[in-house]
Protein backbone atom coordinates (compact mmCIF):
# COMPACT_ATOMS: atom_id res chain seq x y z
CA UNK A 1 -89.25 -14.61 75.23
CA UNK A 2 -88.30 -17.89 73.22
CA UNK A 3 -90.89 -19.94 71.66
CA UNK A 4 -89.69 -23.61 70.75
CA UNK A 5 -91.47 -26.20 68.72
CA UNK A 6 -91.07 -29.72 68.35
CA UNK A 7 -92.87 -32.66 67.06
CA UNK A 8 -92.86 -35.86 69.04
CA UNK A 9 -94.90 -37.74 66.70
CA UNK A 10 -97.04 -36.82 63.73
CA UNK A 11 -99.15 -39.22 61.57
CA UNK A 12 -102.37 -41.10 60.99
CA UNK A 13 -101.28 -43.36 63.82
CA UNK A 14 -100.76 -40.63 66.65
CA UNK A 15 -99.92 -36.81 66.90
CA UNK A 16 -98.52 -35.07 69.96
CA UNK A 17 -96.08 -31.79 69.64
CA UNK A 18 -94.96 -29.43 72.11
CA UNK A 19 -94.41 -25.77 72.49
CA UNK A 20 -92.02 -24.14 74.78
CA UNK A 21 -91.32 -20.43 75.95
CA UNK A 22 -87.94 -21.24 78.07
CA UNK A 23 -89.98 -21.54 81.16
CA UNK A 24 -92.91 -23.54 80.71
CA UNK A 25 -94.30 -25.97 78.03
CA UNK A 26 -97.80 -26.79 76.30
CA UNK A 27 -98.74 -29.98 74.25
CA UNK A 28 -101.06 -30.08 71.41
CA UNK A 29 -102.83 -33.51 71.53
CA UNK A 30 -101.56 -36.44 72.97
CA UNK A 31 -102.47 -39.52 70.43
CA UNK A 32 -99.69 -41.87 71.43
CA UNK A 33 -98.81 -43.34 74.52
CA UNK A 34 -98.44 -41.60 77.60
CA UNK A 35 -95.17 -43.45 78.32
CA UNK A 36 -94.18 -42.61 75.34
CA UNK A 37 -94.39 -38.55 75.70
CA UNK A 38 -92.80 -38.86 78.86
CA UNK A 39 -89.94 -40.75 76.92
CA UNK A 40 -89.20 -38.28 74.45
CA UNK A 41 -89.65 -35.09 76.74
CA UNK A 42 -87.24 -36.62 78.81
CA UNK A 43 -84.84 -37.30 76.23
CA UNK A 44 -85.23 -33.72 74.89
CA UNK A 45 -84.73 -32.86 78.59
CA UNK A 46 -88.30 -31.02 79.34
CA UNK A 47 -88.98 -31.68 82.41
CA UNK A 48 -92.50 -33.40 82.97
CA UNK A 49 -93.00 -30.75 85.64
CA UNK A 50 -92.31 -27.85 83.42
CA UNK A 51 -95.26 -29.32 80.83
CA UNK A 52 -98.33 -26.97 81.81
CA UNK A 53 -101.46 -28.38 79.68
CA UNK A 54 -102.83 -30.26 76.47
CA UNK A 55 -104.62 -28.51 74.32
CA UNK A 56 -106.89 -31.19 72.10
CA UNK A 57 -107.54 -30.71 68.45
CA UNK A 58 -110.79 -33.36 68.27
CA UNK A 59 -111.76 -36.47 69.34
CA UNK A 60 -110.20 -38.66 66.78
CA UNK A 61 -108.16 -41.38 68.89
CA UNK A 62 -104.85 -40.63 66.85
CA UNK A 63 -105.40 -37.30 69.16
CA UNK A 64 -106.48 -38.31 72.13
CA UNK A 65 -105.32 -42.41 72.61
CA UNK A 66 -102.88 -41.61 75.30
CA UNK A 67 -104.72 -38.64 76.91
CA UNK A 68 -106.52 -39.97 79.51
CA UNK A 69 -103.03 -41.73 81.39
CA UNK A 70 -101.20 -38.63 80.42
CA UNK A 71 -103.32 -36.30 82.43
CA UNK A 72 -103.97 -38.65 85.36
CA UNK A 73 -100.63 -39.54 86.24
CA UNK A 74 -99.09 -36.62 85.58
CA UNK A 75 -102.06 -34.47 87.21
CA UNK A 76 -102.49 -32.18 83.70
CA UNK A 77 -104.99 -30.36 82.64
CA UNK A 78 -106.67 -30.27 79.35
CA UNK A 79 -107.90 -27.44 77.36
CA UNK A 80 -110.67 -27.96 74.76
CA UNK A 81 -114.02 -26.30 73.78
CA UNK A 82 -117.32 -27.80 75.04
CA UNK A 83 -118.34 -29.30 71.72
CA UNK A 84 -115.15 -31.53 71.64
CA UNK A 85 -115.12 -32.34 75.39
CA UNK A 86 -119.09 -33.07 75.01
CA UNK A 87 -117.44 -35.82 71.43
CA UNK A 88 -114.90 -37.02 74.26
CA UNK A 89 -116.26 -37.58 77.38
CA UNK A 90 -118.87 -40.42 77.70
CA UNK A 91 -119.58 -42.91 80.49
CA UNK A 92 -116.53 -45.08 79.52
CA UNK A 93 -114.16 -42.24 79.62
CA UNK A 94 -111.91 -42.45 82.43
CA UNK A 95 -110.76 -38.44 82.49
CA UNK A 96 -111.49 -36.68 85.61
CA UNK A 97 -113.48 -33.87 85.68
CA UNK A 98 -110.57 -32.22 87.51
CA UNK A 99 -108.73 -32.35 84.71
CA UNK A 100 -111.16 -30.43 82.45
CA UNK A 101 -110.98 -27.19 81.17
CA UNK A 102 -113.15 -25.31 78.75
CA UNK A 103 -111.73 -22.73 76.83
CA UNK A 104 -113.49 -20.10 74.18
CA UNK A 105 -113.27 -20.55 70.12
CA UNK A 106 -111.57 -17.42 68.98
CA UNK A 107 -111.17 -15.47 71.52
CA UNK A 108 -107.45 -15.37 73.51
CA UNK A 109 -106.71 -17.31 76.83
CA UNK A 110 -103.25 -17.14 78.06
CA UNK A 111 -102.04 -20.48 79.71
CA UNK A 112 -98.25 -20.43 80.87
CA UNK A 113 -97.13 -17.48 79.16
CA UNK A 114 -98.59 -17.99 75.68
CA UNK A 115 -101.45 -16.41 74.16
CA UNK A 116 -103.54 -18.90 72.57
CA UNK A 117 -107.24 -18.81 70.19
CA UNK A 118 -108.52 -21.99 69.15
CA UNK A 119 -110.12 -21.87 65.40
CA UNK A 120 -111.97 -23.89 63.86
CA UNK A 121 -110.99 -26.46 60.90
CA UNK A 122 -112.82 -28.26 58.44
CA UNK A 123 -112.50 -31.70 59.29
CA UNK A 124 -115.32 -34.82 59.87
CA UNK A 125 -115.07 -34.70 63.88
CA UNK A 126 -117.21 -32.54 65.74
CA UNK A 127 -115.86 -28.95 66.43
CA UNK A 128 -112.43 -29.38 65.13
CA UNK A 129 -109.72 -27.41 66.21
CA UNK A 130 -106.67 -25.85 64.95
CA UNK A 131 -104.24 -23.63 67.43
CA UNK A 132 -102.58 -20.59 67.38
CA UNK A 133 -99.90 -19.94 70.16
CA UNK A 134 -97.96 -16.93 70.76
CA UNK A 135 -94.90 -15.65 72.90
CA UNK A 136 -94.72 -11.82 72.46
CA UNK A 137 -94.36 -11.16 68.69
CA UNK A 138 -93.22 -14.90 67.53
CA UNK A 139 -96.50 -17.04 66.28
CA UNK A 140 -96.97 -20.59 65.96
CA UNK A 141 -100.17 -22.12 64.09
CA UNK A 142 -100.64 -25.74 64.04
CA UNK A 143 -103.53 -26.90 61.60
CA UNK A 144 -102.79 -30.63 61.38
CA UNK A 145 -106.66 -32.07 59.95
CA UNK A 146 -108.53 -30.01 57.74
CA UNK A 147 -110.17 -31.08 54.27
CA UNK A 148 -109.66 -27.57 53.23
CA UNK A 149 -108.49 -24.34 54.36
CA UNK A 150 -111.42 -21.87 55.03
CA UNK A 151 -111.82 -18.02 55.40
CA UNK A 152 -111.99 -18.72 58.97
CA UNK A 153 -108.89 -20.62 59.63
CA UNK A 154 -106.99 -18.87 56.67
CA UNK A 155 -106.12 -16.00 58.59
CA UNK A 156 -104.64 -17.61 61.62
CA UNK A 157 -102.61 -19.73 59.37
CA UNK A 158 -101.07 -16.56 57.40
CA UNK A 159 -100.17 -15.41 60.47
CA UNK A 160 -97.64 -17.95 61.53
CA UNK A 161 -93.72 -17.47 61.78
CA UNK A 162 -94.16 -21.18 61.95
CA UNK A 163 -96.55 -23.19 60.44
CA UNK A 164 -97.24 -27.03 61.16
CA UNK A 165 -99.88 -28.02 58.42
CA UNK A 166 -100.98 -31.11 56.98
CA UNK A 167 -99.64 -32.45 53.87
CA UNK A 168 -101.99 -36.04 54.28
CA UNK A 169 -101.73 -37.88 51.13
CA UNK A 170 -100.58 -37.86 47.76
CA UNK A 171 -103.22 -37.83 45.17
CA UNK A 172 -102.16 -40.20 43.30
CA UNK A 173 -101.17 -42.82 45.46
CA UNK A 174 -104.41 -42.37 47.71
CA UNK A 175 -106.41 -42.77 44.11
CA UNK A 176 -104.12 -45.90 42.77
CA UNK A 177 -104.20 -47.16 46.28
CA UNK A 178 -105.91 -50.81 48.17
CA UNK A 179 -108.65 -48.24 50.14
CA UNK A 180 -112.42 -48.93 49.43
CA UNK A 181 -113.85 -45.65 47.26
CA UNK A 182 -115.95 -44.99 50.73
CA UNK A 183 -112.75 -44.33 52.35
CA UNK A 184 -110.72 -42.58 49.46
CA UNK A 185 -113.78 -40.31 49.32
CA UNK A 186 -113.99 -39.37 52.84
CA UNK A 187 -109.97 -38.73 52.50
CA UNK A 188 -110.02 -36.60 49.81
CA UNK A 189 -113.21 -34.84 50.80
CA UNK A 190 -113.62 -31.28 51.28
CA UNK A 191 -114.04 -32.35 55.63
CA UNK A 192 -111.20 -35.14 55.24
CA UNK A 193 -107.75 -34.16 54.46
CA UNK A 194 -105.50 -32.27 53.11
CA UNK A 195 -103.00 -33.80 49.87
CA UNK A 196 -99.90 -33.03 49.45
CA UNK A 197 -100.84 -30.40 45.81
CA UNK A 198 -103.67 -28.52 48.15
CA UNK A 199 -100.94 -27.85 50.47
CA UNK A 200 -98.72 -26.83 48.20
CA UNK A 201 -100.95 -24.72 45.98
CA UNK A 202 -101.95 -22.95 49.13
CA UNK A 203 -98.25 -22.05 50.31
CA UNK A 204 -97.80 -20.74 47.42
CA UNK A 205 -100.38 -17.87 47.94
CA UNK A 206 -99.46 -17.71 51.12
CA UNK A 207 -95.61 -17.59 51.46
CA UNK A 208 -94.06 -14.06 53.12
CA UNK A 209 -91.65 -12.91 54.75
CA UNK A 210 -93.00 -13.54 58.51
CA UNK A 211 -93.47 -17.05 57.73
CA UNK A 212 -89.44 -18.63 58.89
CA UNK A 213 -90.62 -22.36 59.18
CA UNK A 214 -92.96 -24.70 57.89
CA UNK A 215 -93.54 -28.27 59.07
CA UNK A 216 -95.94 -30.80 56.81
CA UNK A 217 -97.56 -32.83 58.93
CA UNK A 218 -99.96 -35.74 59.38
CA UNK A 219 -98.40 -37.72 56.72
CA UNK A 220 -100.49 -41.31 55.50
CA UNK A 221 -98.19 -44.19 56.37
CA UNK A 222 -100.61 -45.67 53.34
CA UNK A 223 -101.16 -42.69 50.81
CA UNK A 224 -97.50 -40.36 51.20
CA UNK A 225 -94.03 -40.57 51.79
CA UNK A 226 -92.08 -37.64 53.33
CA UNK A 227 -89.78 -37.54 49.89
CA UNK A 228 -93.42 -37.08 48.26
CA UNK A 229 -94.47 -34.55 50.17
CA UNK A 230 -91.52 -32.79 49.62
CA UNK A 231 -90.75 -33.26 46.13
CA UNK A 232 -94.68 -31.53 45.49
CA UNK A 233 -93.89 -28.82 47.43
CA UNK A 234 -90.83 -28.11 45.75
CA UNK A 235 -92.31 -28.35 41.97
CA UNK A 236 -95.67 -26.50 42.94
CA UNK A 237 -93.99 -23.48 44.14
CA UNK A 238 -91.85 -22.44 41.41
CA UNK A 239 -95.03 -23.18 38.77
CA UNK A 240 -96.63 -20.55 40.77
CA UNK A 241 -93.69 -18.18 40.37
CA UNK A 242 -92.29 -19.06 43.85
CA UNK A 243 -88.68 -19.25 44.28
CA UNK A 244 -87.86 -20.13 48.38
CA UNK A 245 -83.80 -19.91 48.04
CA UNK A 246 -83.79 -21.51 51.42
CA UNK A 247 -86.71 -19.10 53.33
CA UNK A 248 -88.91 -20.17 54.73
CA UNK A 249 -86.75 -23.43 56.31
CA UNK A 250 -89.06 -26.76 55.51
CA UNK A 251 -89.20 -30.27 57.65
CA UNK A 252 -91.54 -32.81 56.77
CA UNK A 253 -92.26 -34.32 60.24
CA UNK A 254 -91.53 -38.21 61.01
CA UNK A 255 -94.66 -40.51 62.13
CA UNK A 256 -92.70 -41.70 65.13
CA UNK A 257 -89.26 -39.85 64.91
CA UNK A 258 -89.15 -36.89 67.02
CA UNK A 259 -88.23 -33.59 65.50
CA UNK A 260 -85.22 -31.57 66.15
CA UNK A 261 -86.33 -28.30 68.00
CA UNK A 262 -87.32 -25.45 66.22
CA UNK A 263 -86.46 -22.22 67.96
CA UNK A 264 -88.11 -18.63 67.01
């Protein structure tokens, strides 16, 4: 069975990707415009139909801002645990209870094909979620807000054939940067997010064989620049004895660009 990834947006001001099996398709949060991810699936030619679920990292509104149209036009469900349905839903939330669905944290449920475990992240929303997605042997983690990477999340990240992981900020521009200390704090904390030398420092212990693709994600519009987040990458790994010679393949994923698709 195939498993496809792509990224329809990724950034501090919205996130929404999709996985595909050849069959049917999954996305992980929906924090632009539901107009919009009808636009680009269309363009991409997915049809809506063939689009099975969301699955919804945390309550953050560059997760969730178009979620609520999405799933009632459209008639999707949503799959979440109770702690971040119970940081969603309040009495101005307009999702149906229809639309609901409760799913465990780390244990399997299969939706459309996939095997999928939610695990959870350190990040300052309640109950934060990363995903990990499977299609018969091929593995897809997504991790895309997490101040750092835990022994609980760590193994379903070293898992991955591909890999979507943040790469927030660069230090240095975050710390020379126009935000209020509050804010650069709460950034760079160990529940904020991750910078573009954490990531790479961690990729570097990290790196095998299994792992074909990574994707840095989540990148500050403010604090990063995809050539920074590259560039880090690039210097970190051979400091730490890490030579890539063009495996695993790296993309640093656009704010509002879509990705190409990534097949496994």
């Amino acid at each position: 069975m195939d498993l496809t990834f792509c990224s329809l947006s990724s950034g501090s001001s919205g996130n929404c990707y999709y996985v595909g099996n050849g069959f049917h398709g999954i996305l992980i949060d929906a924090g632009i415009s539901a107009t919009s991810i009808r636009k680009f699936l269309r363009n991409m030619m997915i049809p809506m139909d063939t689009i099975m679920g969301v699955l919804v990292t945390h309550n953050h509104s560059d997760h969730i801002k178009g979620l609520e149209v999405l799933l009632r036009k459209n008639y999707l469900p949503a799959f979440t645990t109770r702690e971040v349905w119970e940081s969603i839903l309040s009495p101005h939330c307009l999702i149906s209870t229809d639309c609901i669905r409760e799913i465990p944290l780390m244990e399997k449920f299969h939706l459309a094909g996939f095997d999928i475990e939610a695990f959870p992240v350190c990040h300052d929303s309640p109950a934060t979620l990363g995903f990990h997605i499977c299609a018969g042997n091929r593995k897809i983690t997504i991790a895309t807000d997490l101040g750092h990477i835990c022994q609980t999340s760590a193994p379903y990240i070293k898992a991955a054939n591909l890999l979507v992981i943040e790469s927030n900020y660069d230090e240095q521009m975050l710390k020379a940067g126009g935000y209020p200390p509050f804010l650069k704090a709460r950034i760079s904390s160990d529940h904020g997010h991750l910078g573009n030398h954490q990531t790479s420092l961690f990729l570097a212990d990290i790196l095998n064989e299994n792992l074909t693709h990574i994707c840095l994600a989540h990148l500050s519009r403010n604090n990063n620049t995809p050539e920074k987040a590259l560039a880090t990458l690039r210097e970190t790994l051979p400091e730490r004895g890490v030579f890539l010679n063009g495996h695993p393949q790296i993309f640093v994923l656009e704010r509002k660009v879509p990705s190409g698709m990534i097949s496994l």
